[in-house]
Protein backbone atom coordinates (compact mmCIF):
# COMPACT_ATOMS: atom_id res chain seq x y z
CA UNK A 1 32.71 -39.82 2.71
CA UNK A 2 36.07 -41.17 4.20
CA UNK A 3 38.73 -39.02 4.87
CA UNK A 4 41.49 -41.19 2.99
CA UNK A 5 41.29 -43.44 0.33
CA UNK A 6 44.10 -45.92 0.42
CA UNK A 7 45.45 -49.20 -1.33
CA UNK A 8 47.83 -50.44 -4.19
CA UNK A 9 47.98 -48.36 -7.45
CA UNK A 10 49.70 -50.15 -10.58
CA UNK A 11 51.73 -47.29 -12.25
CA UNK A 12 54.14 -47.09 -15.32
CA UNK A 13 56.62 -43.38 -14.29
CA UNK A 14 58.06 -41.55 -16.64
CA UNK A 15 60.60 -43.20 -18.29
CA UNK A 16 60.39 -46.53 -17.36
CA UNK A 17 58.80 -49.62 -19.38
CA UNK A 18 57.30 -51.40 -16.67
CA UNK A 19 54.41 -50.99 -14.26
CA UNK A 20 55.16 -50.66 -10.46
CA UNK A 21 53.32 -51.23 -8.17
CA UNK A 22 52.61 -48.59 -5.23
CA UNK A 23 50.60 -47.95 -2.11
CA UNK A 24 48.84 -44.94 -1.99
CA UNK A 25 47.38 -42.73 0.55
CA UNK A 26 44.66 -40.42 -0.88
CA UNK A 27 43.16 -37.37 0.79
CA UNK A 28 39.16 -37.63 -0.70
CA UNK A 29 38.10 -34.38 0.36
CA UNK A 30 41.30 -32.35 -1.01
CA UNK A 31 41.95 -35.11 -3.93
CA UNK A 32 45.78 -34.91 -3.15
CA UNK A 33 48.24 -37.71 -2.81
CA UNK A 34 49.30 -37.51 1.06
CA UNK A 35 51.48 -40.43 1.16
CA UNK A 36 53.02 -42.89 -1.22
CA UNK A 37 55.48 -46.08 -1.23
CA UNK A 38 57.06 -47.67 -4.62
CA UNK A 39 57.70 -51.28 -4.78
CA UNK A 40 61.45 -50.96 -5.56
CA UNK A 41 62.16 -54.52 -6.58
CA UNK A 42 59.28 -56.26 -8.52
CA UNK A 43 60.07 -59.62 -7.18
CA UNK A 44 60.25 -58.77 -3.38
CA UNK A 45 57.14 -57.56 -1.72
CA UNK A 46 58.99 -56.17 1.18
CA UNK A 47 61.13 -53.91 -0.64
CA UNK A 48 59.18 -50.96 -0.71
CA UNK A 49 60.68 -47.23 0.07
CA UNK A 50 58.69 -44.03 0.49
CA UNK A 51 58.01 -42.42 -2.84
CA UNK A 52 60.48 -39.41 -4.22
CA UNK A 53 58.94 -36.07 -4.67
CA UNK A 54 59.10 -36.78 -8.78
CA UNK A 55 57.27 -40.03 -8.07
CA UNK A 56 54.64 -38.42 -5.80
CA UNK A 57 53.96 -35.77 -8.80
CA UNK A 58 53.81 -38.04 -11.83
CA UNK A 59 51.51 -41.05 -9.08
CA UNK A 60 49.34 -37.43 -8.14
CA UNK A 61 48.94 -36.30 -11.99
CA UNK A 62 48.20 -40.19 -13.10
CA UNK A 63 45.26 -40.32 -10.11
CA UNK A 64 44.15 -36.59 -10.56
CA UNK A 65 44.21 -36.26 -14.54
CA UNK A 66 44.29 -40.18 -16.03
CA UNK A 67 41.94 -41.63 -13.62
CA UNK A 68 39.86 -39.16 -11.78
CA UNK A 69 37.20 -41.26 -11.88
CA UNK A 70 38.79 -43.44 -9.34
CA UNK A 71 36.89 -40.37 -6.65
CA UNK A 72 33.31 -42.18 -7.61
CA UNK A 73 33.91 -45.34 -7.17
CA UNK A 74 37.10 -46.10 -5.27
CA UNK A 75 36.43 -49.83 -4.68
CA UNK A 76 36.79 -50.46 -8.61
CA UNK A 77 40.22 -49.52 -8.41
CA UNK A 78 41.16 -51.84 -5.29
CA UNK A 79 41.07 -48.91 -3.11
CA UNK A 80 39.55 -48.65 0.06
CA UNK A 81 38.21 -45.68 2.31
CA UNK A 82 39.24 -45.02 5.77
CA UNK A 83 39.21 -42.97 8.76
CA UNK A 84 42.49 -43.39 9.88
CA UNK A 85 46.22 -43.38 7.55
CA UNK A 86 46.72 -47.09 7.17
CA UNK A 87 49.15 -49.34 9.02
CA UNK A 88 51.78 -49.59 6.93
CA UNK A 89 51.98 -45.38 6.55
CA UNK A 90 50.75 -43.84 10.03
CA UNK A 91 54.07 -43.53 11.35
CA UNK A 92 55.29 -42.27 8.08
CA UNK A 93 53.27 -39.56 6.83
């Protein structure tokens, strides 16, 4: 089993209309959410910001509670295991 599972997660938060999309970090032994960025701006691919605490719980409930099932088979929901926190978060975490 990898330590983290990690890639984008489409996501509709509370009180908004539209899906964002995020990048997730995953702990798969613990099943928490260690590390998360929101795509602030739809249209621009570099304008993501590290995810607010509220974000982190409703992204954490949505993986834990909606979509558990995402723990047996990772790669069906675009995410990937590693070893190591990816590039984009290792020096954010």
């Amino acid at each position: 089993m990898p330590k983290y599972l990690s890639g984008n997660w489409s996501h509709i938060f509370d009180g908004e209309e539209h899906e964002r999309m995020t990048r997730i970090v995953v702990d798969a032994e613990t099943k928490k959410l260690v590390f998360a960025q929101v795509q602030r701006i739809r249209s621009m691919s570099t304008s993501y910001s590290e995810a607010h605490p509220a974000e982190m719980k409703d992204l954490e409930d949505s993986i834990l509670n909606a979509n558990c099932e995402v723990f047996d088979d990772p790669a069906d929901y675009g995410l990937t295991g590693t070893e190591a926190m990816p590039g984009w978060a290792e020096n954010l975490a």
